[in-house]
Protein backbone atom coordinates (compact mmCIF):
# COMPACT_ATOMS: atom_id res chain seq x y z
CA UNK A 1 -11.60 59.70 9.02
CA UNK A 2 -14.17 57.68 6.96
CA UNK A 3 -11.84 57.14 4.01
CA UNK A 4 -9.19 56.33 6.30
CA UNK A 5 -11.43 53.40 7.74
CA UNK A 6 -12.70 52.70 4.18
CA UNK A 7 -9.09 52.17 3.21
CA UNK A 8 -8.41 50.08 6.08
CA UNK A 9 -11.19 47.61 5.34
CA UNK A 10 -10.47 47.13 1.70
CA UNK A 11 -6.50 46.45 2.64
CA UNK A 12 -8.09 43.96 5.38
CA UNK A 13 -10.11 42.26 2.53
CA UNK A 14 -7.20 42.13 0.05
CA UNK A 15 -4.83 40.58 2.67
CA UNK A 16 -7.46 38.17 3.31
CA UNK A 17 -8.60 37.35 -0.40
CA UNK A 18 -4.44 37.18 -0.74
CA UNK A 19 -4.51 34.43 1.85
CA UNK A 20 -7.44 32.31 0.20
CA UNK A 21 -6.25 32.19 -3.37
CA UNK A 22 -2.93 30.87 -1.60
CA UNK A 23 -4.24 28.68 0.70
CA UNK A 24 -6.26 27.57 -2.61
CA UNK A 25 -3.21 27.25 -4.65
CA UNK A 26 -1.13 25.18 -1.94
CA UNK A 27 -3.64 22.79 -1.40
CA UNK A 28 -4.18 22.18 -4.95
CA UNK A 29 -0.48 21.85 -5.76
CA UNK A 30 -0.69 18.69 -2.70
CA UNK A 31 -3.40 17.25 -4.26
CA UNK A 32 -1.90 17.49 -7.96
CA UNK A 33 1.66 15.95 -6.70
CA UNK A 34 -0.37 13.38 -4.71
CA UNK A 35 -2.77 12.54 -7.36
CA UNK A 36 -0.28 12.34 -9.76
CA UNK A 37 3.26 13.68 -9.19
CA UNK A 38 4.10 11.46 -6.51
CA UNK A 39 2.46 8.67 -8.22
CA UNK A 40 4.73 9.51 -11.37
CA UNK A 41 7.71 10.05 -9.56
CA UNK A 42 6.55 6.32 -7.41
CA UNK A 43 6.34 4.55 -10.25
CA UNK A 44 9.85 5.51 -11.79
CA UNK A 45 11.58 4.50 -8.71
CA UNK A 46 9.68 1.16 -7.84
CA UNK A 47 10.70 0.31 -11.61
CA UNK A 48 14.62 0.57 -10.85
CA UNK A 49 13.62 -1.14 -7.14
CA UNK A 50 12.49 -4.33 -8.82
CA UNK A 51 14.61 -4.20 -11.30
CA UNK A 52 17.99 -3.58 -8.96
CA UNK A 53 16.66 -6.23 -6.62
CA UNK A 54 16.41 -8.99 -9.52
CA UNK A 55 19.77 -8.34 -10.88
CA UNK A 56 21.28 -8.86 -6.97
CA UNK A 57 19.00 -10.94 -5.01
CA UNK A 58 20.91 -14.46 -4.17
CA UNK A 59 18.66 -15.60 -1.48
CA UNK A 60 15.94 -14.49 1.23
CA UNK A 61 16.33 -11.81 3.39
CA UNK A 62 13.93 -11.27 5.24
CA UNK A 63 15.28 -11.46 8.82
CA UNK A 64 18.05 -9.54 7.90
CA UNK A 65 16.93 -7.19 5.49
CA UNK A 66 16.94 -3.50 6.67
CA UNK A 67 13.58 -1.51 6.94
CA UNK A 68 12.23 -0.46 3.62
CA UNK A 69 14.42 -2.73 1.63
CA UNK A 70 13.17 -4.61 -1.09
CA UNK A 71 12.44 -8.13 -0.13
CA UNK A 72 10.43 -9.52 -3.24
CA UNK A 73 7.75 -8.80 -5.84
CA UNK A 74 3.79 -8.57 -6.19
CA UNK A 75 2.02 -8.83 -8.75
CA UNK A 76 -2.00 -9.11 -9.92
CA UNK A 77 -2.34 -9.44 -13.61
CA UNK A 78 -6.02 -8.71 -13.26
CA UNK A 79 -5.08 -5.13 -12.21
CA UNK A 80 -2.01 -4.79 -14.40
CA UNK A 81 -0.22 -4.39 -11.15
CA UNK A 82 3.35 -5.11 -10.43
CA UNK A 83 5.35 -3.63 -7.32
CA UNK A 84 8.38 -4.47 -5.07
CA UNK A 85 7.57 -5.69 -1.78
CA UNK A 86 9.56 -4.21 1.43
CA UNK A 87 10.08 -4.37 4.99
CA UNK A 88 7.21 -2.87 7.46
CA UNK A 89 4.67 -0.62 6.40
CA UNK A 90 5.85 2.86 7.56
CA UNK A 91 5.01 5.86 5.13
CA UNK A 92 8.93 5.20 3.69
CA UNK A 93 8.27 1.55 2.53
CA UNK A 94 4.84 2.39 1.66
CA UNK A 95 5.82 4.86 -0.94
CA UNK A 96 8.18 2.37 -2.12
CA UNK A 97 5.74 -0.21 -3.13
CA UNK A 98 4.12 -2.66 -1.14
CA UNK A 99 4.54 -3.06 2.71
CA UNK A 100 4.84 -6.40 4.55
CA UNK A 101 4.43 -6.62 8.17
CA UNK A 102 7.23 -8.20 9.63
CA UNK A 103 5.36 -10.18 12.22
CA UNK A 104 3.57 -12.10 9.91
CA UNK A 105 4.60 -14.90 7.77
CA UNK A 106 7.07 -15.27 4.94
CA UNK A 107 5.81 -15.66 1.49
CA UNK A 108 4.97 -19.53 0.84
CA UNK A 109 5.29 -20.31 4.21
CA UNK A 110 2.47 -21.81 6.83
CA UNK A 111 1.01 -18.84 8.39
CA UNK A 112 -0.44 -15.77 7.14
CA UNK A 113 1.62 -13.63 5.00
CA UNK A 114 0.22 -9.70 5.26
CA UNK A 115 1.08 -6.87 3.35
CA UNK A 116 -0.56 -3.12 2.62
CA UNK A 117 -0.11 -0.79 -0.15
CA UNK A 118 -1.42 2.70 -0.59
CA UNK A 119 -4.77 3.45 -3.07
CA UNK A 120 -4.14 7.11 -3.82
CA UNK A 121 -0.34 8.81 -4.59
CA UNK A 122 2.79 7.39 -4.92
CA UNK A 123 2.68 4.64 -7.44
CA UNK A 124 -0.45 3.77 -5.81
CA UNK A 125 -0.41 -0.30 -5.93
CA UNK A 126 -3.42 -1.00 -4.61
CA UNK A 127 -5.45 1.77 -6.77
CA UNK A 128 -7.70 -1.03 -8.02
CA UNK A 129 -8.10 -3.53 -5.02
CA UNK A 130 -11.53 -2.86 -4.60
CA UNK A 131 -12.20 -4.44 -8.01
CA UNK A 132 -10.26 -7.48 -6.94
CA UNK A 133 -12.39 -10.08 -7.64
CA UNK A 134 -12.48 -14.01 -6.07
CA UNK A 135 -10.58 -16.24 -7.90
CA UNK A 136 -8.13 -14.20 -9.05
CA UNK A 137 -4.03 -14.69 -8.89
CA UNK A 138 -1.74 -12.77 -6.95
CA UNK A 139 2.04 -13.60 -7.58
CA UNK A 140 4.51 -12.83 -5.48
CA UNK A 141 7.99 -13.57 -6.23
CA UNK A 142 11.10 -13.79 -3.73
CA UNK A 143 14.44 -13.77 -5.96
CA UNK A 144 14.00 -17.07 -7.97
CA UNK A 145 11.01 -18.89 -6.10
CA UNK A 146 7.48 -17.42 -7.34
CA UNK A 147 4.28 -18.26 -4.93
CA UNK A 148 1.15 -18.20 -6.48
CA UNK A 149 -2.00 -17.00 -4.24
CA UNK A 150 -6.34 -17.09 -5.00
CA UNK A 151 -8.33 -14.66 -3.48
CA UNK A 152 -11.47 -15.98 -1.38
CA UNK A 153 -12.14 -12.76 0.32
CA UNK A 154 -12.63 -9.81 -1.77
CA UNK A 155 -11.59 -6.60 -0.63
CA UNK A 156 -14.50 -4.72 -1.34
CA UNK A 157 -16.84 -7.57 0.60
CA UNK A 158 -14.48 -6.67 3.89
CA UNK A 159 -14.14 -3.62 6.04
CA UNK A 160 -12.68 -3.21 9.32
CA UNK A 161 -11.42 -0.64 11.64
CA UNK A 162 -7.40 0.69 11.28
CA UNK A 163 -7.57 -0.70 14.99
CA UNK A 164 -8.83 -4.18 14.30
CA UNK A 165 -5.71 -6.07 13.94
CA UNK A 166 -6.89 -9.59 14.00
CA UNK A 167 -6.65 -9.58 10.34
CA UNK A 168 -2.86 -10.04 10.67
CA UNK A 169 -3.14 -13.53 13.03
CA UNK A 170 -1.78 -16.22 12.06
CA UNK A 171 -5.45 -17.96 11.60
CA UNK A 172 -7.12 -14.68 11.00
CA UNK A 173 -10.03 -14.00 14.28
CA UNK A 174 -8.41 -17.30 16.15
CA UNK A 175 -5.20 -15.76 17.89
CA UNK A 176 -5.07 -19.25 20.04
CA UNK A 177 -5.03 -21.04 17.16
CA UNK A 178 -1.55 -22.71 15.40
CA UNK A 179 -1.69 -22.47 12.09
CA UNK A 180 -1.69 -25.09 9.42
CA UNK A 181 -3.02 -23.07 5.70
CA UNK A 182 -0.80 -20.70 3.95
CA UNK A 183 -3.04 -17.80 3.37
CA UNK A 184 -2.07 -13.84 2.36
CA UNK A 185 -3.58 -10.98 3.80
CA UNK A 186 -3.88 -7.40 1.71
CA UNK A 187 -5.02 -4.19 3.49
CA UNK A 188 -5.38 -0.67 2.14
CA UNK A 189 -7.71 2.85 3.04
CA UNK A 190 -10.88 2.07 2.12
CA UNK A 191 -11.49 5.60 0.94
CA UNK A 192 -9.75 8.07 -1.19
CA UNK A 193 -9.51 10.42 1.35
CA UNK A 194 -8.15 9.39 5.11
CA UNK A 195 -10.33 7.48 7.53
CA UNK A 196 -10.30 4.90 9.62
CA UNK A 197 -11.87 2.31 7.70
CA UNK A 198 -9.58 -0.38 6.13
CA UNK A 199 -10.14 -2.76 3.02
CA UNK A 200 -8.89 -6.69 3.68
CA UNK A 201 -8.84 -9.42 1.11
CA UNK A 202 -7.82 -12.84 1.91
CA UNK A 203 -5.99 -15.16 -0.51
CA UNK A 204 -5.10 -18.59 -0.43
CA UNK A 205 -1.86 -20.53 -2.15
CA UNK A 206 -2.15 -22.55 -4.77
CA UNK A 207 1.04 -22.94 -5.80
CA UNK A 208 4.53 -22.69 -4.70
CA UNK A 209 7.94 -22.84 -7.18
CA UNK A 210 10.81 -22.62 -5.03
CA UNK A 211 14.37 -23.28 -6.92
C-alpha cells in the first residue's frame, strides 16, 4: 500500500516536471521567434513591401488605400532605419512596418501626421526610438514626393498613458484649436515587455519635395 502511494507521487511529480520543462520550452520558442524570428521573417517582407510599392505607386492613396496597404516610406538615418508606412495601426499593419492613423494628417500636409511602430519583434522599426535625439531627420517618402521632418520632442523625454490620445490632435493638447504647423507624431511601448506606458516624439517639417 505504501509503494503503491510512493509510486503514485513520483508519477504525480514526473507529470508535473513534464509540464514545466514544456511550459519552459513553449515560452522560450515565443520569445526566440519574437526576439528574432519574427523580426527576421519582418524584415524580409517589409523589404519586398517597399520595394513592390516603388516600382507601382503613381500617386497618393491614402483615402482609398485598403487597411494595411502600403502608403509610403519612413526613414531615420540616425537609426539606420527604413520601413514602409501603412494604413491604421492594427497588429496586421504593425507587423508590416510602420502604422499611420488614419485620422490624422497626410504626410506634408497642415496638421499632425501620426504614426506607431513596434520596439520588440517583427522587423521592429522603432527598436531605437528612445535614442532619437532632437534635431534629427525623419524622411518620409510618398511615391515621388519626399517630406523631410526635425524632431523637437524626443521620445525618451515623453511618456504618456496608451489612453492619452491627445497626442494624435491636430495641435497636440489643444483639440479646439485649427491647425496651422505641419508637425509628425511617433508613438511606440515604452518598455520591452507590454504596459501601458507609451513613448511620443514630436517632429517638425522642414522641408517638403513634392513632384
Amino acid at each position: 500500500m505504501v509503494e503503491h502511494a510512493q509510486e503514485a507521487r513520483s508519477r504525480a511529480f514526473t507529470v508535473v516536471v513534464g509540464v514545466l520543462v514544456l511550459a519552459v520550452v513553449v515560452v522560450a520558442a515565443c520569445v526566440a521567434w519574437v526576439g528574432w524570428g519574427s523580426a527576421a521573417w519582418a524584415r524580409s517582407h517589409q523589404a519586398d513591401a517597399l520595394a513592390g510599392y516603388r516600382s507601382d505607386c503613381t500617386g497618393r492613396e491614402f483615402e482609398t488605400a485598403e487597411d494595411g496597404a502600403v502608403i509610403g516610406s519612413l526613414a531615420i538615418a540616425s537609426l539606420g532605419v527604413e520601413a514602409p508606412i501603412r494604413k491604421g495601426t492594427d497588429g496586421v499593419s504593425l507587423r508590416g512596418g510602420v502604422g499611420w492613423y488614419p485620422a490624422s494628417a497626410e504626410p506634408g500636409q497642415v496638421g499632425n501626421f501620426a504614426v506607431a511602430g513596434y520596439r520588440v519583434g517583427y522587423g521592429k522599426p522603432f527598436a531605437g526610438l528612445l535614442d532619437l535625439d532632437e534635431g534629427a531627420e525623419i524622411t518620409v517618402q510618398v511615391c515621388r514626393d519626399t517630406y523631410t521632418y526635425v524632431v523637437d520632442v524626443a521620445p525618451r523625454d515623453l511618456t504618456v498613458d496608451s489612453s492619452d490620445s491627445w497626442v494624435l490632435d491636430s495641435v497636440p493638447g489643444r483639440p479646439e484649436q485649427l491647425p496651422g504647423e505641419v508637425i509628425m507624431t511617433l508613438t511606440a511601448n515604452q518598455d520591452l515587455l507590454p504596459t501601458g506606458d507609451r513613448s511620443v516624439g514630436f517632429a517638425r517639417l522642414r522641408i517638403a519635395t513634392e513632384r
